[in-house]
PDB file of N, CA and C in Angstrom:
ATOM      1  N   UNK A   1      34.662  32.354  57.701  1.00  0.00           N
ATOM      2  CA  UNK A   1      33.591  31.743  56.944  1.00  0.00           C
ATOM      3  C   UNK A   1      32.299  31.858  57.750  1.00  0.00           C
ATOM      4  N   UNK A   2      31.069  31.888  57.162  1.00  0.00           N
ATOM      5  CA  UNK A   2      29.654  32.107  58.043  1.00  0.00           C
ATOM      6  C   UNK A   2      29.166  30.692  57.693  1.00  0.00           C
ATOM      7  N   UNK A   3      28.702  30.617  58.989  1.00  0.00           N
ATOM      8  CA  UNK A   3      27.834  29.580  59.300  1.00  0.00           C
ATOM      9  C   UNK A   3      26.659  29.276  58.295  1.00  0.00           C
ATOM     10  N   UNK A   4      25.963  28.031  57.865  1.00  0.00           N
ATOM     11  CA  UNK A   4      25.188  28.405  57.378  1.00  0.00           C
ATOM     12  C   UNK A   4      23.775  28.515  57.521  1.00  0.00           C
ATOM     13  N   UNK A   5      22.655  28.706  57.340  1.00  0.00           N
ATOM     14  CA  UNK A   5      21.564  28.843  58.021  1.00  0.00           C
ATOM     15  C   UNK A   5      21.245  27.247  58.879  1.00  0.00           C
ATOM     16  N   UNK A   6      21.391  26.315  57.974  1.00  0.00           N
ATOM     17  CA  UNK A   6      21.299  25.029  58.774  1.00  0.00           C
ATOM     18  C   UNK A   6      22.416  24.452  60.040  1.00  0.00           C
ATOM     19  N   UNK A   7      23.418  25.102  59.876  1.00  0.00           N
ATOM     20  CA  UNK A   7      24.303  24.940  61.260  1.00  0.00           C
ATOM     21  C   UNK A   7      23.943  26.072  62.046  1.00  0.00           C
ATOM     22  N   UNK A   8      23.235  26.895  61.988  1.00  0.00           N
ATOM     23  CA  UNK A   8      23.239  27.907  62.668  1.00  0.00           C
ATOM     24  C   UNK A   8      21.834  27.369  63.733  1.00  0.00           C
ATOM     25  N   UNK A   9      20.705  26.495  62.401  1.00  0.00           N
ATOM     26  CA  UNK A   9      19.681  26.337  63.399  1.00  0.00           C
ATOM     27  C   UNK A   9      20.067  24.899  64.083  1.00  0.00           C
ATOM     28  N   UNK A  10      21.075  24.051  63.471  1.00  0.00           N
ATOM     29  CA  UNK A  10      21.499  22.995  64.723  1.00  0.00           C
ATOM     30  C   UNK A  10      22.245  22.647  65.402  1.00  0.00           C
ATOM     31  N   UNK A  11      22.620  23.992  65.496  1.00  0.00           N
ATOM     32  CA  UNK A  11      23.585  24.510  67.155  1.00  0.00           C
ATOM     33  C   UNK A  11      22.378  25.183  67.632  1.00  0.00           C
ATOM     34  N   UNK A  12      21.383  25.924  67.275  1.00  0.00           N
ATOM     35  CA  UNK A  12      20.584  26.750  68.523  1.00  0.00           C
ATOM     36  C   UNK A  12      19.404  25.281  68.774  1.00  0.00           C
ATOM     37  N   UNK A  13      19.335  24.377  68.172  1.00  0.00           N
ATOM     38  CA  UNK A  13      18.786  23.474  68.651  1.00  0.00           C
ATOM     39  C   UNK A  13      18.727  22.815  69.644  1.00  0.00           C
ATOM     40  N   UNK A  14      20.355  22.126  69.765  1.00  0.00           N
ATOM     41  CA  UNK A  14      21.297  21.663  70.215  1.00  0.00           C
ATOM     42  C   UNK A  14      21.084  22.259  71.419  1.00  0.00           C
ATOM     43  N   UNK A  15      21.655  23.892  71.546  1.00  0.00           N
ATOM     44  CA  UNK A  15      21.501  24.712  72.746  1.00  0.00           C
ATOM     45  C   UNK A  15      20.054  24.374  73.455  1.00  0.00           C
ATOM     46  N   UNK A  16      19.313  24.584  72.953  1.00  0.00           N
ATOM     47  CA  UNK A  16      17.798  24.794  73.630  1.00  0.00           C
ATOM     48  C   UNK A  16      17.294  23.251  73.854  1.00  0.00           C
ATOM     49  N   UNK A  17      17.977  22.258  73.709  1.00  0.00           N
ATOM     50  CA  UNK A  17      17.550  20.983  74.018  1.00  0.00           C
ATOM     51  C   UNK A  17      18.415  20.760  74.887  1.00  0.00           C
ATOM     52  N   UNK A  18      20.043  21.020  75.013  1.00  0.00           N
ATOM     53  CA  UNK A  18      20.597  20.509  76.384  1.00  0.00           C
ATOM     54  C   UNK A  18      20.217  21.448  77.617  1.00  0.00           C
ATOM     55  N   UNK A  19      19.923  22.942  76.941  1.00  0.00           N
ATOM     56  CA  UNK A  19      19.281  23.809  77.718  1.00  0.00           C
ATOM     57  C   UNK A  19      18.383  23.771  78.880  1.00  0.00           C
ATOM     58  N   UNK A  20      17.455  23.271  77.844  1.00  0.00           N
ATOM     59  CA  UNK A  20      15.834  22.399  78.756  1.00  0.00           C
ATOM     60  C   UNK A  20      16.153  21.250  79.666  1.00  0.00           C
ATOM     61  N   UNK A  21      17.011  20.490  79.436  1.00  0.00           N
ATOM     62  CA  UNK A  21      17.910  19.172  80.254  1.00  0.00           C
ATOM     63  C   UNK A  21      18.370  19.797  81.069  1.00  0.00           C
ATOM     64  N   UNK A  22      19.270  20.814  81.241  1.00  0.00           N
ATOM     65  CA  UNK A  22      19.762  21.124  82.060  1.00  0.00           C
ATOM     66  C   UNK A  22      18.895  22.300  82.938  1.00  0.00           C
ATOM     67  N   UNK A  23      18.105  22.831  82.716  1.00  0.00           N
ATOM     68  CA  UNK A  23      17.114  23.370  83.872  1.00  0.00           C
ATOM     69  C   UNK A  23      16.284  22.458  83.885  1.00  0.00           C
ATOM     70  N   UNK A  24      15.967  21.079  83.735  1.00  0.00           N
ATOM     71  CA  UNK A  24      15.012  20.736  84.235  1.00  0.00           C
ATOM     72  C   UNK A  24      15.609  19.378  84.950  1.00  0.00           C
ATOM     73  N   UNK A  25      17.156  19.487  84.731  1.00  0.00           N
ATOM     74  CA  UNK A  25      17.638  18.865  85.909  1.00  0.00           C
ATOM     75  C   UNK A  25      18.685  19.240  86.825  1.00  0.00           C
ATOM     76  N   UNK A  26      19.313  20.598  86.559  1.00  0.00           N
ATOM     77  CA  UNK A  26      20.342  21.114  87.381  1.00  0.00           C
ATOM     78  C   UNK A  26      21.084  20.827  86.701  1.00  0.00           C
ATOM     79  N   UNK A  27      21.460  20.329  85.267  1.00  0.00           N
ATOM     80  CA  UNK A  27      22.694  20.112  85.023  1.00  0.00           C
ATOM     81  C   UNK A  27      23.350  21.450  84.627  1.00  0.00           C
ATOM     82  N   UNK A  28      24.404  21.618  84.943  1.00  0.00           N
ATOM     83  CA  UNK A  28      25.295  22.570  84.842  1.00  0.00           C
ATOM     84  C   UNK A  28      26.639  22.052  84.731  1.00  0.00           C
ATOM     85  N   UNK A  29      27.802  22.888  84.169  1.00  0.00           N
ATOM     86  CA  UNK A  29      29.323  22.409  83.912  1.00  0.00           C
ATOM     87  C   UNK A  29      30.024  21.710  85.326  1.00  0.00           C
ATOM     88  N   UNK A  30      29.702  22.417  86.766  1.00  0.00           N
ATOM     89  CA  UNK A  30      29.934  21.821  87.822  1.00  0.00           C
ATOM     90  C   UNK A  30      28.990  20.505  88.061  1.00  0.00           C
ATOM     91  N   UNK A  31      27.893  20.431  88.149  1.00  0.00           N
ATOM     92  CA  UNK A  31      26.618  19.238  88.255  1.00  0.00           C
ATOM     93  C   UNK A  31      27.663  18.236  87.618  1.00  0.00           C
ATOM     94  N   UNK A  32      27.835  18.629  85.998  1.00  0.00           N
ATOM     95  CA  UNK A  32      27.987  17.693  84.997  1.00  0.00           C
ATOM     96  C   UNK A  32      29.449  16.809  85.575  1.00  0.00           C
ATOM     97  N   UNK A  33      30.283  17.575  86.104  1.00  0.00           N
ATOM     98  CA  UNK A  33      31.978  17.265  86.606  1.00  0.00           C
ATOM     99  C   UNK A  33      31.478  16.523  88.164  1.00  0.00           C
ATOM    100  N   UNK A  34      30.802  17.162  88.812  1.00  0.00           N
ATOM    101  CA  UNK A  34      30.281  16.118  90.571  1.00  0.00           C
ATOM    102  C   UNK A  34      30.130  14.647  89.454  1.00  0.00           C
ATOM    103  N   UNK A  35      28.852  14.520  88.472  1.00  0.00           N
ATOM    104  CA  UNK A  35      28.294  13.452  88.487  1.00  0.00           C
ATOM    105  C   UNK A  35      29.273  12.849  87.786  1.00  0.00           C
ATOM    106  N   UNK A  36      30.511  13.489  87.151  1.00  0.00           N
ATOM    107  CA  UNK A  36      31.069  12.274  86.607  1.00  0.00           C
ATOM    108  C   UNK A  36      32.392  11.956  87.477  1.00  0.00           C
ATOM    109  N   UNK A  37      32.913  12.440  88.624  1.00  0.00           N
ATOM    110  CA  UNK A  37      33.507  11.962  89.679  1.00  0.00           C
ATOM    111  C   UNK A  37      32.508  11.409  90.730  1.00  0.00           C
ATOM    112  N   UNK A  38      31.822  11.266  90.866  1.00  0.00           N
ATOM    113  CA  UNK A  38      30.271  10.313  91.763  1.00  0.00           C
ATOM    114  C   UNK A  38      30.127   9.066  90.672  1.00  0.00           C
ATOM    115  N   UNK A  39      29.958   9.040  89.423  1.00  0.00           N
ATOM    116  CA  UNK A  39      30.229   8.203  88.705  1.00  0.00           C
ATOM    117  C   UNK A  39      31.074   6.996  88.839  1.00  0.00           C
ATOM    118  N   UNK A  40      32.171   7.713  88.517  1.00  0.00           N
ATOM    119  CA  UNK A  40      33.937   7.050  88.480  1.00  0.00           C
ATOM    120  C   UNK A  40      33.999   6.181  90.057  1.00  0.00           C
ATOM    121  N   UNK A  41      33.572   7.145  91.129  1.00  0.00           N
ATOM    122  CA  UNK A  41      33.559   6.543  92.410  1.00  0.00           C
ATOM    123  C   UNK A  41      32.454   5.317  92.831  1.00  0.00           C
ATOM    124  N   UNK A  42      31.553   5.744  92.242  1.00  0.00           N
ATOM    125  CA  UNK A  42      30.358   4.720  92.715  1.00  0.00           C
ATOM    126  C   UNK A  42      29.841   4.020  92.471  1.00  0.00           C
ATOM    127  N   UNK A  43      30.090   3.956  90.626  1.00  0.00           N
ATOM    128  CA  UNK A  43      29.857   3.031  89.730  1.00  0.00           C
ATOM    129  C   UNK A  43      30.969   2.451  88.866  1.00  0.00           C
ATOM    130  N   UNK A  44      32.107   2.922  89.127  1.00  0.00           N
ATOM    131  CA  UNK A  44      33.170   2.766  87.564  1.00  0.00           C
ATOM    132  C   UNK A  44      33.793   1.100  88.044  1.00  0.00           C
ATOM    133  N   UNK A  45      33.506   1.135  89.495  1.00  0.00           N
ATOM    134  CA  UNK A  45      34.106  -0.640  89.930  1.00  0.00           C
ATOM    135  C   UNK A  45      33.925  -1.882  89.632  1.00  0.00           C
ATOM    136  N   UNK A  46      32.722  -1.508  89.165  1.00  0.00           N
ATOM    137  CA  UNK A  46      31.487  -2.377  88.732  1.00  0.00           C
ATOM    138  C   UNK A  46      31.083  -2.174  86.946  1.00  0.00           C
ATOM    139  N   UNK A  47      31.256  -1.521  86.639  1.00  0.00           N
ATOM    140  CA  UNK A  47      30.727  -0.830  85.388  1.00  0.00           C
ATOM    141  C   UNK A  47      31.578  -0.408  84.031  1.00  0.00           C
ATOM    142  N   UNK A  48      32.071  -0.798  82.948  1.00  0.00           N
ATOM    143  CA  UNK A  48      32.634  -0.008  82.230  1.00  0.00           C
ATOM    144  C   UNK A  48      32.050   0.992  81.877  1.00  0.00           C
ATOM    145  N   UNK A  49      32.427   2.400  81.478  1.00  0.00           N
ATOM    146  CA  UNK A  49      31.333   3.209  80.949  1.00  0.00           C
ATOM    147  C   UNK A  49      32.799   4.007  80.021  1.00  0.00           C
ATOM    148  N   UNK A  50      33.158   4.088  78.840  1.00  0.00           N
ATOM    149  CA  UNK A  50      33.969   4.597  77.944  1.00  0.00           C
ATOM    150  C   UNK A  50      34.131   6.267  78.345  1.00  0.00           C
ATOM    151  N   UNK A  51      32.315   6.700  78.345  1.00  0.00           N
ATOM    152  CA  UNK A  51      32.855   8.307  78.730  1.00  0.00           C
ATOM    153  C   UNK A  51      33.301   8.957  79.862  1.00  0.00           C
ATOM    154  N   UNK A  52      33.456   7.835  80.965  1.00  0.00           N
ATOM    155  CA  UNK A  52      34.055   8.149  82.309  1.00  0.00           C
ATOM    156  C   UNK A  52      35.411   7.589  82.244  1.00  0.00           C
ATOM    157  N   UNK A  53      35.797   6.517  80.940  1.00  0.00           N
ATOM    158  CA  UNK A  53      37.126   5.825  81.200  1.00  0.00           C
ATOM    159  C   UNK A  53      37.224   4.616  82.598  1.00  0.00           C
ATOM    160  N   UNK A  54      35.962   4.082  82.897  1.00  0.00           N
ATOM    161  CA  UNK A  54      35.908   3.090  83.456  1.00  0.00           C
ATOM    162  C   UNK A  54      36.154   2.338  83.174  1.00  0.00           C
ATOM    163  N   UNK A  55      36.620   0.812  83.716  1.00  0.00           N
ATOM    164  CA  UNK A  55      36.834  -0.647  82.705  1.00  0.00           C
ATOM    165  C   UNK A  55      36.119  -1.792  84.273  1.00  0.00           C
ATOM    166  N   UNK A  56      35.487  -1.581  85.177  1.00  0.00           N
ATOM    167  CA  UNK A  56      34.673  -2.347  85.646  1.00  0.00           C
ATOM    168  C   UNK A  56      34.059  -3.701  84.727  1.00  0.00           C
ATOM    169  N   UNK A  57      34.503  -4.686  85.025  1.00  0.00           N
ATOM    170  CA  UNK A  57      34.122  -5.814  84.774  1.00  0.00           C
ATOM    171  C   UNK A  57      32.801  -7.110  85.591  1.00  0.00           C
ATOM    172  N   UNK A  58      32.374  -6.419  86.451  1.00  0.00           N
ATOM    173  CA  UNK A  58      31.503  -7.217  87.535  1.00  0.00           C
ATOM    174  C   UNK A  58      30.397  -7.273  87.100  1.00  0.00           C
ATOM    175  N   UNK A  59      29.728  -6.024  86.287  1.00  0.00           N
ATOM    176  CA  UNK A  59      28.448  -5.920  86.031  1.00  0.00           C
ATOM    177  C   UNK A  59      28.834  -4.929  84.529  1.00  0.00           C
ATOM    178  N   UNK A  60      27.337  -5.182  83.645  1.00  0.00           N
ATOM    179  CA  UNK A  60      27.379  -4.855  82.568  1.00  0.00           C
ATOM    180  C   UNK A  60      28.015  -3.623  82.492  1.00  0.00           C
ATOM    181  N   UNK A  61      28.666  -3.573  81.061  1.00  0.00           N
ATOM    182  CA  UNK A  61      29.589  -2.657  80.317  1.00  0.00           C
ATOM    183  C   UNK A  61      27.988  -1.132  79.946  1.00  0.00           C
ATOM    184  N   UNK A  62      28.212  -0.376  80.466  1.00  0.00           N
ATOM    185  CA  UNK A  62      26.794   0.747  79.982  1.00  0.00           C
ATOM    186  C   UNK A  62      27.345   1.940  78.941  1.00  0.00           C
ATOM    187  N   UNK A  63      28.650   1.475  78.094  1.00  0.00           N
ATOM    188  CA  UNK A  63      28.716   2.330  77.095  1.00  0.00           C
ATOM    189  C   UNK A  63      27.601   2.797  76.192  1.00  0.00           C
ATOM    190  N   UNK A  64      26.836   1.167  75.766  1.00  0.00           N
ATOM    191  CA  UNK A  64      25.728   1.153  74.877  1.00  0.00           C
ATOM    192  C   UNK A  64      24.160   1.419  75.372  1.00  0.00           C
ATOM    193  N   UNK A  65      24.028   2.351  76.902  1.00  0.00           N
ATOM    194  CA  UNK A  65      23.296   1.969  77.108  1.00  0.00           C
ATOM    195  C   UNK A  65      21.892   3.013  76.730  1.00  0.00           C
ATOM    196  N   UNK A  66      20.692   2.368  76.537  1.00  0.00           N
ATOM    197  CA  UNK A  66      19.292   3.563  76.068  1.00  0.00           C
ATOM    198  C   UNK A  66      18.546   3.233  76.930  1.00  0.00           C
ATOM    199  N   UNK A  67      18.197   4.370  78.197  1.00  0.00           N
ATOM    200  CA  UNK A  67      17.835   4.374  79.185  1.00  0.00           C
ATOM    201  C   UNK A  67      17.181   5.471  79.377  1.00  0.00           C
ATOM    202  N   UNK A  68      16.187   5.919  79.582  1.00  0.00           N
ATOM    203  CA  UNK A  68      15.395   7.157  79.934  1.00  0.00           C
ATOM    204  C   UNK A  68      16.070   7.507  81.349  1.00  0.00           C
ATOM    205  N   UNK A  69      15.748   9.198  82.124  1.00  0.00           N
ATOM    206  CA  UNK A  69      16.534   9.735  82.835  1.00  0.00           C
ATOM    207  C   UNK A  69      15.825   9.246  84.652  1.00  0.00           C
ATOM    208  N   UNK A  70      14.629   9.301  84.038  1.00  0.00           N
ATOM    209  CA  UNK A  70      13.378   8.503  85.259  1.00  0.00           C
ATOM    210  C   UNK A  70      14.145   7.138  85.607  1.00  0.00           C
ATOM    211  N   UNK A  71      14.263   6.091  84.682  1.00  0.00           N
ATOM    212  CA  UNK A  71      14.663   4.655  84.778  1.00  0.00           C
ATOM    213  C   UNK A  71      16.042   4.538  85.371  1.00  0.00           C
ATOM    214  N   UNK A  72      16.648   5.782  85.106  1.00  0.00           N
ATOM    215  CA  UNK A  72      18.443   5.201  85.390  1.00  0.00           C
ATOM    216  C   UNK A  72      18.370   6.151  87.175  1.00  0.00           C
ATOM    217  N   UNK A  73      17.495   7.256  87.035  1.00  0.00           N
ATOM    218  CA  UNK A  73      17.437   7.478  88.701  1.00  0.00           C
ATOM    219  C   UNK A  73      16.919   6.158  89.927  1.00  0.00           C
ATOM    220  N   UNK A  74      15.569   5.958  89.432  1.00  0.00           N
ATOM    221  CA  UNK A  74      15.305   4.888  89.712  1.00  0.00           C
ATOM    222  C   UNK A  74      16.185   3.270  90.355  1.00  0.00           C
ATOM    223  N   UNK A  75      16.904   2.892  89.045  1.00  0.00           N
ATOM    224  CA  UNK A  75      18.199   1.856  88.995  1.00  0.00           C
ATOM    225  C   UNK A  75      19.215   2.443  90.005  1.00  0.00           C
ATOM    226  N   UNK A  76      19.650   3.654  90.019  1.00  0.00           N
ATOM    227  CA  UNK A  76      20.784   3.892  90.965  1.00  0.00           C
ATOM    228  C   UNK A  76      20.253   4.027  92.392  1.00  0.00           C
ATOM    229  N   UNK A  77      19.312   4.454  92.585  1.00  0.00           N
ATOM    230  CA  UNK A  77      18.081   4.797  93.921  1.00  0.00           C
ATOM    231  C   UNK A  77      18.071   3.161  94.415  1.00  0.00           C
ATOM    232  N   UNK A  78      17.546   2.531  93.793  1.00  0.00           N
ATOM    233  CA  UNK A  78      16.601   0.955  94.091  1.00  0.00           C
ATOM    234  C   UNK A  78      17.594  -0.360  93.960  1.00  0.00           C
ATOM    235  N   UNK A  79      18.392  -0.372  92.512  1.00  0.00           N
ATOM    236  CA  UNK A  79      18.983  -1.168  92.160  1.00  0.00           C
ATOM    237  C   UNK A  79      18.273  -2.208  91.428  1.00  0.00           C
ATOM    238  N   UNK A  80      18.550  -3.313  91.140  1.00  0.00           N
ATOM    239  CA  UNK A  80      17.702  -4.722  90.628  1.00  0.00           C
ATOM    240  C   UNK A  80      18.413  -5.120  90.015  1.00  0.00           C
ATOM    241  N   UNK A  81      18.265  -6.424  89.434  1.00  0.00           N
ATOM    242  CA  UNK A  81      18.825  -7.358  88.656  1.00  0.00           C
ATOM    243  C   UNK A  81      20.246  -7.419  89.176  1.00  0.00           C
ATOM    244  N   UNK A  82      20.642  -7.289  90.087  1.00  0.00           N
ATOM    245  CA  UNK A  82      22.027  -8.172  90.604  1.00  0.00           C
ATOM    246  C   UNK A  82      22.350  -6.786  91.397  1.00  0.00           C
ATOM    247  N   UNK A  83      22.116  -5.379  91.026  1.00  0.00           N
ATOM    248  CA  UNK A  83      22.960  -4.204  91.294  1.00  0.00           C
ATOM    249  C   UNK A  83      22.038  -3.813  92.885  1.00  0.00           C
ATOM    250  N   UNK A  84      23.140  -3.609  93.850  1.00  0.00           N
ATOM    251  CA  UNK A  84      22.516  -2.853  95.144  1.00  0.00           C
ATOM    252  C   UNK A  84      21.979  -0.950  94.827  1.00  0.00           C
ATOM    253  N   UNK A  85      21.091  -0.975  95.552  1.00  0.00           N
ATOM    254  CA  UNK A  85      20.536   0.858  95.395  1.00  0.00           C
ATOM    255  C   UNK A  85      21.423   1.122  96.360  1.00  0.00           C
ATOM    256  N   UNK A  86      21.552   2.607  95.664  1.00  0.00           N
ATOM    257  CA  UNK A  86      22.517   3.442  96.384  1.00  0.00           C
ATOM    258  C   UNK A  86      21.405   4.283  96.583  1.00  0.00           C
ATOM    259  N   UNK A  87      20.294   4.308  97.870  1.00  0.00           N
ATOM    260  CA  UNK A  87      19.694   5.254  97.919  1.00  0.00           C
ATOM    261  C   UNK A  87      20.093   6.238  99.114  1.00  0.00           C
ATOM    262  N   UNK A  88      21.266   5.664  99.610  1.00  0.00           N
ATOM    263  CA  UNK A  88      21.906   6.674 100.899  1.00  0.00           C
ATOM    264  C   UNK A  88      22.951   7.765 100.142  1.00  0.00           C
ATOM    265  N   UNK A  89      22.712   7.537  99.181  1.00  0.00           N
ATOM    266  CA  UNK A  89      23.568   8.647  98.615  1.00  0.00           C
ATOM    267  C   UNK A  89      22.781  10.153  98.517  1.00  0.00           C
ATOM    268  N   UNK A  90      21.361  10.007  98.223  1.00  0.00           N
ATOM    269  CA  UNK A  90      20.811  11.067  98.825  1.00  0.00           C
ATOM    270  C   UNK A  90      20.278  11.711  97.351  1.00  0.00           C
ATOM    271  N   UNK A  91      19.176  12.326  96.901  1.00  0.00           N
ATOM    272  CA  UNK A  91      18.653  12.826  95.705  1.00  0.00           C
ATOM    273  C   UNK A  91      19.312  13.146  94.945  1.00  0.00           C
ATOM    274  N   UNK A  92      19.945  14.409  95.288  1.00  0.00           N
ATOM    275  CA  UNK A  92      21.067  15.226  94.656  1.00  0.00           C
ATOM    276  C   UNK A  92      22.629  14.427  94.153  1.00  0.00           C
ATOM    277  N   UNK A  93      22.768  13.382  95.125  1.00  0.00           N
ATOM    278  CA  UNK A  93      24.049  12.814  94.202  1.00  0.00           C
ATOM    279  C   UNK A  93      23.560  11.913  93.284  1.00  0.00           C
ATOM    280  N   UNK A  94      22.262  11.712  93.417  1.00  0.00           N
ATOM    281  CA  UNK A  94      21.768  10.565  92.853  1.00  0.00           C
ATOM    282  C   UNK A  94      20.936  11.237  91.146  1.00  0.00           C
ATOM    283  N   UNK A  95      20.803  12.035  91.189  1.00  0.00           N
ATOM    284  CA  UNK A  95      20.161  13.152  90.278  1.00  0.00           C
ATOM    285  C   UNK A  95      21.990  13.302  89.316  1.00  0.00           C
ATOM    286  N   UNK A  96      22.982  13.848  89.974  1.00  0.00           N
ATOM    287  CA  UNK A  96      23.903  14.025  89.443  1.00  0.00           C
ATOM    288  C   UNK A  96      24.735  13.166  88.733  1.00  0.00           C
ATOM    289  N   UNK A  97      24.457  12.079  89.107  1.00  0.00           N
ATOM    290  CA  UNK A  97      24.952  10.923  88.439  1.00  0.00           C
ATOM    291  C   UNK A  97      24.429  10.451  87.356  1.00  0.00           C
ATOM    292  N   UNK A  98      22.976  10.521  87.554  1.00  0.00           N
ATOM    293  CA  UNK A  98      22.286   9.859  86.353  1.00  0.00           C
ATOM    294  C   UNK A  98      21.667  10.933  85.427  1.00  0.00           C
ATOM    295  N   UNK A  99      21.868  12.116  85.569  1.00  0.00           N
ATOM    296  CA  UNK A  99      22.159  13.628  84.491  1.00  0.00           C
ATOM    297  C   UNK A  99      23.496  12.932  83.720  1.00  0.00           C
ATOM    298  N   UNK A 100      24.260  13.302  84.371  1.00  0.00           N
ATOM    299  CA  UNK A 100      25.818  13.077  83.740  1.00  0.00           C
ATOM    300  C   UNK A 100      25.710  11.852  82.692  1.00  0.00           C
ATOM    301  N   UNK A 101      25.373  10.542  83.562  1.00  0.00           N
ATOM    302  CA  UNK A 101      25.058   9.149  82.197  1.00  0.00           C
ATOM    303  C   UNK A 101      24.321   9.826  80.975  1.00  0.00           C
ATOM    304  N   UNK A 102      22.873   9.905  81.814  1.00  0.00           N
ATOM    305  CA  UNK A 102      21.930  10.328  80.888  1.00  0.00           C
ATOM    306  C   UNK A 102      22.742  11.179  79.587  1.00  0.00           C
ATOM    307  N   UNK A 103      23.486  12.755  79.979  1.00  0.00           N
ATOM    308  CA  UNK A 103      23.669  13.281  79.025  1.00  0.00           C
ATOM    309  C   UNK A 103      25.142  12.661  78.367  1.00  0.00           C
ATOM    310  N   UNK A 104      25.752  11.623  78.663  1.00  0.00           N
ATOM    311  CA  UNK A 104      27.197  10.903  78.041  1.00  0.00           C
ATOM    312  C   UNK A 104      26.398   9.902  76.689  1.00  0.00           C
ATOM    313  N   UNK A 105      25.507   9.454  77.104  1.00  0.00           N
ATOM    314  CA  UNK A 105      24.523   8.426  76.350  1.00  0.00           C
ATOM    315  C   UNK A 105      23.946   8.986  75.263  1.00  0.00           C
ATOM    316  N   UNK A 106      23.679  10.220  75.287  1.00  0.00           N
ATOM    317  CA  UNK A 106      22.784  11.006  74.054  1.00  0.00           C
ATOM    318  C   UNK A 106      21.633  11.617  74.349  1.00  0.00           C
ATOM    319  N   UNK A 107      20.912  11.208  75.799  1.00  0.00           N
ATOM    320  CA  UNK A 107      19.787  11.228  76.157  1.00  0.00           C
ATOM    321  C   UNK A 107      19.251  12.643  75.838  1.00  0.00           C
ATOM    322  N   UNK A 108      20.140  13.430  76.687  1.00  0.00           N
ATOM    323  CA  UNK A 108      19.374  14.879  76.859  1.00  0.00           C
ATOM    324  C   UNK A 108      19.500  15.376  74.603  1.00  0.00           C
ATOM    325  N   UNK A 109      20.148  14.925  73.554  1.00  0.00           N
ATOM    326  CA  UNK A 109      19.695  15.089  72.226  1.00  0.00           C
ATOM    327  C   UNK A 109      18.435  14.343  71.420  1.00  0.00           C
ATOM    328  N   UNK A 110      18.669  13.009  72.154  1.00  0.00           N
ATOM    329  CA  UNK A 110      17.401  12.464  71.547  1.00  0.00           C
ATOM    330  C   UNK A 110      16.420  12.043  72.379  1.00  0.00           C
ATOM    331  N   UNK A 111      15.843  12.686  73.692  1.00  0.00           N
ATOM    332  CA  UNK A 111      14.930  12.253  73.809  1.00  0.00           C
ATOM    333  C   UNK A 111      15.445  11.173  74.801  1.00  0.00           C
ATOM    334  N   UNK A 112      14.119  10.024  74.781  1.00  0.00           N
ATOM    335  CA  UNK A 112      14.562   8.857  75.580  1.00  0.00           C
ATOM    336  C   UNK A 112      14.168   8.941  76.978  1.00  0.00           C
ATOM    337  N   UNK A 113      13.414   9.794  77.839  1.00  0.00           N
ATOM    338  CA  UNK A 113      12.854   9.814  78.931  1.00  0.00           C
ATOM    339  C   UNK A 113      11.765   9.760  78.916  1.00  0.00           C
ATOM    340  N   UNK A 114      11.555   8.752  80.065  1.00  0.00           N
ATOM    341  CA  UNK A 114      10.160   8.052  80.140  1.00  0.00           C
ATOM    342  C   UNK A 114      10.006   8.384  82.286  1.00  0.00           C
TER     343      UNK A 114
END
């Protein structure tokens, strides 16, 4: 069966928007697999998050969460509101982690970075 012109243009959409996310943050299929074992490890204790299969109970559940990609680097870097920064983790794990949320959340389809 052929695609039809409207699935055809929102899969190349699709493409060219996680596309742009992902060169303009390194995400890649490996990036995407680090940040969600850096995830599981660094946040899942604390955190439920459904698309990592976390069940962390200490601090809020972030299945639901709408967070721009700036704000959630930031939060994992600094911390606040009860959560310690993990800023010894270093740019790059810290970039990889909050790519991975960012794109589990919806971010890199709709937008949402501030």
């Amino acid at each position: 069966m052929m695609p039809t012109k409207q699935t055809l243009a929102a899969g190349v959409a699709a493409l060219l928007t996680l596309g742009a996310a992902g060169v303009a943050q390194g995400a890649t299929p490996a990036a995407s697999t680090a940040g969600k074992k850096l995830f599981i490890a660094t946040c899942g204790s604390c955190h439920a998050f459904k698309p990592a299969n976390t069940k962390g109970k200490l601090a809020p559940d972030l299945t639901s969460s709408h967070q721009g990609l700036a704000s959630i680097v930031n939060q994992i870097t600094y911390g606040g509101d009860g959560m310690p920064g993990f800023k010894a983790l270093g740019k790059t794990k810290i970039n990889q982690i909050a790519t991975y949320f960012w794109i589990q959340t919806g971010k890199s389809a709709g937008g949402g970075d501030d």
